[in-house]
Protein backbone atom coordinates (compact mmCIF):
# COMPACT_ATOMS: atom_id res chain seq x y z
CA UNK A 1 -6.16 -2.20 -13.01
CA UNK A 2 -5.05 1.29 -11.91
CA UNK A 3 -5.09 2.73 -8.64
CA UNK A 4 -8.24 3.99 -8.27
CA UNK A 5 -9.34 0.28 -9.00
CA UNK A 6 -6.74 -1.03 -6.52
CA UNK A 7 -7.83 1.29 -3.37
CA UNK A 8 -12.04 -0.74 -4.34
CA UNK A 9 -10.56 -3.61 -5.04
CA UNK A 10 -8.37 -4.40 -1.85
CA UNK A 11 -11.71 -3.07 -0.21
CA UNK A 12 -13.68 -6.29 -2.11
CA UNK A 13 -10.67 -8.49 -1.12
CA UNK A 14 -10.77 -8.38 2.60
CA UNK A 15 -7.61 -7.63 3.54
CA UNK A 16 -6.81 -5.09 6.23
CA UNK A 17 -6.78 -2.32 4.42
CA UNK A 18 -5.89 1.72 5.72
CA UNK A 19 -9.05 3.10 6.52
CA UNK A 20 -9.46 5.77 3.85
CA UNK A 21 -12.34 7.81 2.82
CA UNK A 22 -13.09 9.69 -0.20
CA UNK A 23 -11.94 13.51 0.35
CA UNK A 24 -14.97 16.10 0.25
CA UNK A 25 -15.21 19.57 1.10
CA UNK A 26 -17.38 19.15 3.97
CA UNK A 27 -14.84 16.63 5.57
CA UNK A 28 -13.63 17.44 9.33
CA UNK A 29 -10.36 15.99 10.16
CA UNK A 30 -9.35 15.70 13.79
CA UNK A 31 -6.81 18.17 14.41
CA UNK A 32 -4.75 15.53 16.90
CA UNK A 33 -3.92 13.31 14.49
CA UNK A 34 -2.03 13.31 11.33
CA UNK A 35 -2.94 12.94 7.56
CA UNK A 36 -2.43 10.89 5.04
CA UNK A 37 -3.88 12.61 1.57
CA UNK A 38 -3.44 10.38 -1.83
CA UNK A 39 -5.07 10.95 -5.22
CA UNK A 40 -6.36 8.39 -8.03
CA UNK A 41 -7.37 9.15 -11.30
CA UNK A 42 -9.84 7.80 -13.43
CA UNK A 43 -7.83 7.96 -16.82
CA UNK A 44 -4.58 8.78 -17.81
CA UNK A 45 -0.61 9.07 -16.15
CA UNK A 46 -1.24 6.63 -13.28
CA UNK A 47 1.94 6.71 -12.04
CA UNK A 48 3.64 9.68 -9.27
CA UNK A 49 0.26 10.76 -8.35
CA UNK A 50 0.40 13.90 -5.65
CA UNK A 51 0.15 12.87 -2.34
CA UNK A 52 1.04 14.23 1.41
CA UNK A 53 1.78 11.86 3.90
CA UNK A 54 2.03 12.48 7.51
CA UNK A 55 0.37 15.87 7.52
CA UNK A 56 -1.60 18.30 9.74
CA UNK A 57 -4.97 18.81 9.24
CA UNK A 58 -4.47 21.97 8.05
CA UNK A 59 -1.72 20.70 5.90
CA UNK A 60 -4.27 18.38 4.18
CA UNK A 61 -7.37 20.53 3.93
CA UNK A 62 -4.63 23.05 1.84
CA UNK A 63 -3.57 19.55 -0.15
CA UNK A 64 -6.94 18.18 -1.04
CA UNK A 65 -8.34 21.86 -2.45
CA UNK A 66 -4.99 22.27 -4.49
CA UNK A 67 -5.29 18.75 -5.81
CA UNK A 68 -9.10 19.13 -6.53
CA UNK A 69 -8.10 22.64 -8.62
CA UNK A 70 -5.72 19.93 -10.64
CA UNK A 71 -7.65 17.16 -10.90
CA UNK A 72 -10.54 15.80 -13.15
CA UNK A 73 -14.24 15.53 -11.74
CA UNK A 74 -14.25 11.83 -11.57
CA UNK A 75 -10.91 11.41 -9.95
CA UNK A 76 -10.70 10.60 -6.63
CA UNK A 77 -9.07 12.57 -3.74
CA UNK A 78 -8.59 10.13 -0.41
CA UNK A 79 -7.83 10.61 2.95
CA UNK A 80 -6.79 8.22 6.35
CA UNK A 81 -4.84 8.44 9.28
CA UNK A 82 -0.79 8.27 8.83
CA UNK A 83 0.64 5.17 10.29
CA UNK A 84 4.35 5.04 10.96
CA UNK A 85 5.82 1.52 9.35
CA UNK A 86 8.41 -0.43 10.89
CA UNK A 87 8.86 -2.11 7.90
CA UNK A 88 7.36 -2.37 4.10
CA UNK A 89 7.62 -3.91 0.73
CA UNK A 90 5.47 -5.39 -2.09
CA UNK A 91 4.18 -8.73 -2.74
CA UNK A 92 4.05 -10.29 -6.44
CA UNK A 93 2.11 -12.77 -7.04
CA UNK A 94 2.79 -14.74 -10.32
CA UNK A 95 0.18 -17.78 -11.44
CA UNK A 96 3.60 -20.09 -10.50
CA UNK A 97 5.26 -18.00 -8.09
CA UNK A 98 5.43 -15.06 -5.59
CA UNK A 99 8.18 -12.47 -4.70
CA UNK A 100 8.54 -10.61 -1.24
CA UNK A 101 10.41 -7.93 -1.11
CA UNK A 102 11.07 -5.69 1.84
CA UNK A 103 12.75 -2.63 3.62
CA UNK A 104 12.84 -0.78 6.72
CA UNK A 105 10.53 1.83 7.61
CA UNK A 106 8.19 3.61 4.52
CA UNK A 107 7.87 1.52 1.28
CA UNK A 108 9.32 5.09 -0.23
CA UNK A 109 12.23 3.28 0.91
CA UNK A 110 12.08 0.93 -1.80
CA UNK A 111 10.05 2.02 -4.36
CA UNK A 112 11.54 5.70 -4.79
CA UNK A 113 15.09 4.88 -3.25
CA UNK A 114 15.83 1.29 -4.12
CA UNK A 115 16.62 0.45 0.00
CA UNK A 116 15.88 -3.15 -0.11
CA UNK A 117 16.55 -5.11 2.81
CA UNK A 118 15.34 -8.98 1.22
CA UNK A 119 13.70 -10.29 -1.99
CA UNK A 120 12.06 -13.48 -0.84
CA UNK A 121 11.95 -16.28 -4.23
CA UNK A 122 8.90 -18.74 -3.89
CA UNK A 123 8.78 -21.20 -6.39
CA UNK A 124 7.35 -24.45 -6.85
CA UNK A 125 7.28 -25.19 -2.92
CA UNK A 126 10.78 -24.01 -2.61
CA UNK A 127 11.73 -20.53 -0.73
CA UNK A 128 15.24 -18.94 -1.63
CA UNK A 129 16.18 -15.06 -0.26
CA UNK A 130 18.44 -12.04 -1.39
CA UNK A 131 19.79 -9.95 1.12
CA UNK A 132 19.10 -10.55 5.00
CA UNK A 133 17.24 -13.93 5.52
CA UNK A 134 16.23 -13.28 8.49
CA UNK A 135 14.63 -9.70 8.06
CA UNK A 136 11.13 -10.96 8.33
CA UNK A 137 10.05 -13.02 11.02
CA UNK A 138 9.02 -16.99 9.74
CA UNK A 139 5.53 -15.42 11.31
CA UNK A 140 5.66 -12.27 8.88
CA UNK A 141 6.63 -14.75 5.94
CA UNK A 142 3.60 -16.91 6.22
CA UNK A 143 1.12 -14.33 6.96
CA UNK A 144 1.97 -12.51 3.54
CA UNK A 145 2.85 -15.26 1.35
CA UNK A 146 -0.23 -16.63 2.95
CA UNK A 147 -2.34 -14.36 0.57
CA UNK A 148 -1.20 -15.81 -2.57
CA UNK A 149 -4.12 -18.62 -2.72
CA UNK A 150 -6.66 -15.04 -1.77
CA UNK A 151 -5.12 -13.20 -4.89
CA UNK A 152 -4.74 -16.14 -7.18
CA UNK A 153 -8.95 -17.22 -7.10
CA UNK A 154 -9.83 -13.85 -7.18
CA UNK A 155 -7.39 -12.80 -10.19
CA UNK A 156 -6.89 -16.28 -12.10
CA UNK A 157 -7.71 -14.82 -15.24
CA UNK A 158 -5.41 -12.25 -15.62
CA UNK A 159 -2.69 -14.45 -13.80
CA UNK A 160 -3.68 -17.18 -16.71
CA UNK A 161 -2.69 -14.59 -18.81
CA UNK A 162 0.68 -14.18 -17.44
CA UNK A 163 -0.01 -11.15 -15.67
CA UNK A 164 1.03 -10.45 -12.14
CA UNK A 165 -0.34 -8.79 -8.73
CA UNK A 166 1.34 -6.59 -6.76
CA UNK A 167 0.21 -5.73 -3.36
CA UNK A 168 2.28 -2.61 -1.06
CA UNK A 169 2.37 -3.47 2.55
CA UNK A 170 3.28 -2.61 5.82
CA UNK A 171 4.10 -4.00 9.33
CA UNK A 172 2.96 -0.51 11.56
CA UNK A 173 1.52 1.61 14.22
CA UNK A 174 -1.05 4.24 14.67
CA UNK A 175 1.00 7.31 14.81
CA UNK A 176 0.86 10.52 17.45
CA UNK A 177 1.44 14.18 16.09
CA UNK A 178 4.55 13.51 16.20
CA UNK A 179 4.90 10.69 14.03
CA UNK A 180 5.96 8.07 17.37
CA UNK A 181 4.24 4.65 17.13
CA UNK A 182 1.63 4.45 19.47
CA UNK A 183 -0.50 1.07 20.64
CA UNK A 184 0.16 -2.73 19.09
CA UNK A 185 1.46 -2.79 15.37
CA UNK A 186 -0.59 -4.75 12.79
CA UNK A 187 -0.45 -5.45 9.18
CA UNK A 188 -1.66 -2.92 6.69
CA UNK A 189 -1.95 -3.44 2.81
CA UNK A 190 -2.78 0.27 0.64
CA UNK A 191 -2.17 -0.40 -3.36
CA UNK A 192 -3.24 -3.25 -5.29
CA UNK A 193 -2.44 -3.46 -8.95
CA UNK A 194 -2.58 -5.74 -11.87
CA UNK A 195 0.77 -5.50 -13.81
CA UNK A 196 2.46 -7.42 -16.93
């Protein structure tokens, strides 16, 4: 599964999801708010895609025609409000067992950086940590390992095959213009991919 399956797929799955939309040339962005602009592509490098995160709407109007010069037909260009995390990781979810891990702030923290705050081991019933134990809440544990039973029906398969899932998450809040949390925070989930 690449990405562009992963942005339908978490769509299928029911999870809270960021609201995005596909990118078009007619689309009107509210100039109050700022941008979050992320490509997929149909075939090919699927990995370090261009994106702009946390832009104007001018910013991302510029983004989405440079990206569409770049870009093949049937690859998709998407678009959805930026959200300012409080904190982020990934969930892996294994036929056996499941890994959180997780960081402050943007999952760029992790994923680009290697900032990781706790690796969370579940296996067989038991739950062992890396790093600081207490960094998500007992609440925050349970409500994303509580996905695992989700992923595992609707991927047994390709679990069965000793293949993993791998959800990116975050804990955040709507965002101003100038990227300050604004109203309650909630639980967002934005890539979903099938990995060996």
């Amino acid at each position: 599964m690449n990405k562009l399956q992963g942005f339908y797929e978490l769509l299928k799955l029911g999870l809270p999801t960021v609201a995005w939309r596909k990118f078009e040339d007619e689309t009107e962005l509210d100039d109050k708010v700022l941008w979050t602009v992320r490509t997929a592509v149909y075939q090919g490098k699927d990995f370090d895609l261009p994106r702009a995160v946390g832009v104007t709407s001018a910013a991302a109007k510029q983004k989405y025609r440079e990206y569409k010069r770049r870009l093949a037909a049937e690859d998709l260009i998407i678009y959805y409000p930026y959200f300012a995390a409080e904190k982020s990781g990934v969930v892996q979810i294994r036929e056996k067992e499941m890994i959180i891990e997780a960081c402050k702030q943007d999952l760029w923290n992790l994923v680009t950086y290697g900032h990781k705050d706790v690796t969370y081991f579940f296996d067989n019933g038991s739950v062992t940590s890396q790093g600081k134990s207490d960094f998500l809440s007992a609440a925050e544990i349970e409500e994303l390992s509580g996905i695992k039973s989700l992923i595992r029906n609707r991927f047994c398969s390709p679990l069965s095959a000793g293949m993993s899932v791998m959800l990116e998450w975050s804990y955040a809040y709507h965002s101003n213009i100038h990227k300050e949390p604004v109203g309650e925070r909630y639980l967002v989930f934005y890539e979903c991919r099938v990995t060996y």
